[in-house]
Protein backbone atom coordinates (compact mmCIF):
# COMPACT_ATOMS: atom_id res chain seq x y z
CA UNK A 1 -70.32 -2.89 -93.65
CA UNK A 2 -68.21 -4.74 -91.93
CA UNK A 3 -64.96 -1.84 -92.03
CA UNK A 4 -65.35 1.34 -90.59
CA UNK A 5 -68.23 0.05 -88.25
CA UNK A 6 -66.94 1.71 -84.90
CA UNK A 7 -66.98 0.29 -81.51
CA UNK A 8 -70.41 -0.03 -80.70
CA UNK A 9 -71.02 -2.61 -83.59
CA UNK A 10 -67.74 -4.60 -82.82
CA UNK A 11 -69.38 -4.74 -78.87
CA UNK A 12 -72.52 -5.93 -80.63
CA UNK A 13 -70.46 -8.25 -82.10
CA UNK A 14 -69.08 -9.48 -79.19
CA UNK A 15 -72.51 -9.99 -77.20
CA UNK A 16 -74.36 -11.67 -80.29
CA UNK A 17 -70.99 -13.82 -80.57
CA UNK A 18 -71.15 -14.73 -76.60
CA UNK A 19 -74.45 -16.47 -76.62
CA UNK A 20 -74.43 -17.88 -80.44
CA UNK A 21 -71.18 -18.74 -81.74
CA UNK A 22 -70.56 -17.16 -84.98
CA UNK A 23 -73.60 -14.70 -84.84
CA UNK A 24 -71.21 -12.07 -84.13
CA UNK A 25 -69.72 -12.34 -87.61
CA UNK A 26 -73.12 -12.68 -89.06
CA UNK A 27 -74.05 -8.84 -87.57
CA UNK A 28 -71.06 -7.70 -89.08
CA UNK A 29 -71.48 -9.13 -92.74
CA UNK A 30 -69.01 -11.82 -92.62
CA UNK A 31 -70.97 -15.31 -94.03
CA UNK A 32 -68.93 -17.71 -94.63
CA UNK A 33 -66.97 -17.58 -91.30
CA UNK A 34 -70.00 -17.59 -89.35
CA UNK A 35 -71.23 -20.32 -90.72
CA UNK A 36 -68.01 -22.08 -90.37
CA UNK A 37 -67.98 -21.22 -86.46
CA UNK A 38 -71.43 -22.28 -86.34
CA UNK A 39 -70.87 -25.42 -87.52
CA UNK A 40 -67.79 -25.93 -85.74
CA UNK A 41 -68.98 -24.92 -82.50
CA UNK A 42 -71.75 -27.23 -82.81
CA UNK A 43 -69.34 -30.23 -83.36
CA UNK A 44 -67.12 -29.48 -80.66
């Protein structure tokens, strides 16, 4: 899901990622990293 997705979901992305850190990964399939940002994000 998270190759060949286009620009419209990589601008979803983007927006999810602006107001929850990480989210944007999330939409595009990516687990692990978002939860890493997540958790880092909520440390710093």
């Amino acid at each position: 899901m998270s190759e060949g997705q286009g620009s419209s979901g990589n601008v979803l992305a983007a927006i999810c990622s602006f107001f929850i850190p990480g989210l944007g990964q999330l939409v595009q399939g990516r687990l692990l990293i978002a939860i890493v940002m997540f958790v880092l994000a909520g440390l710093l």
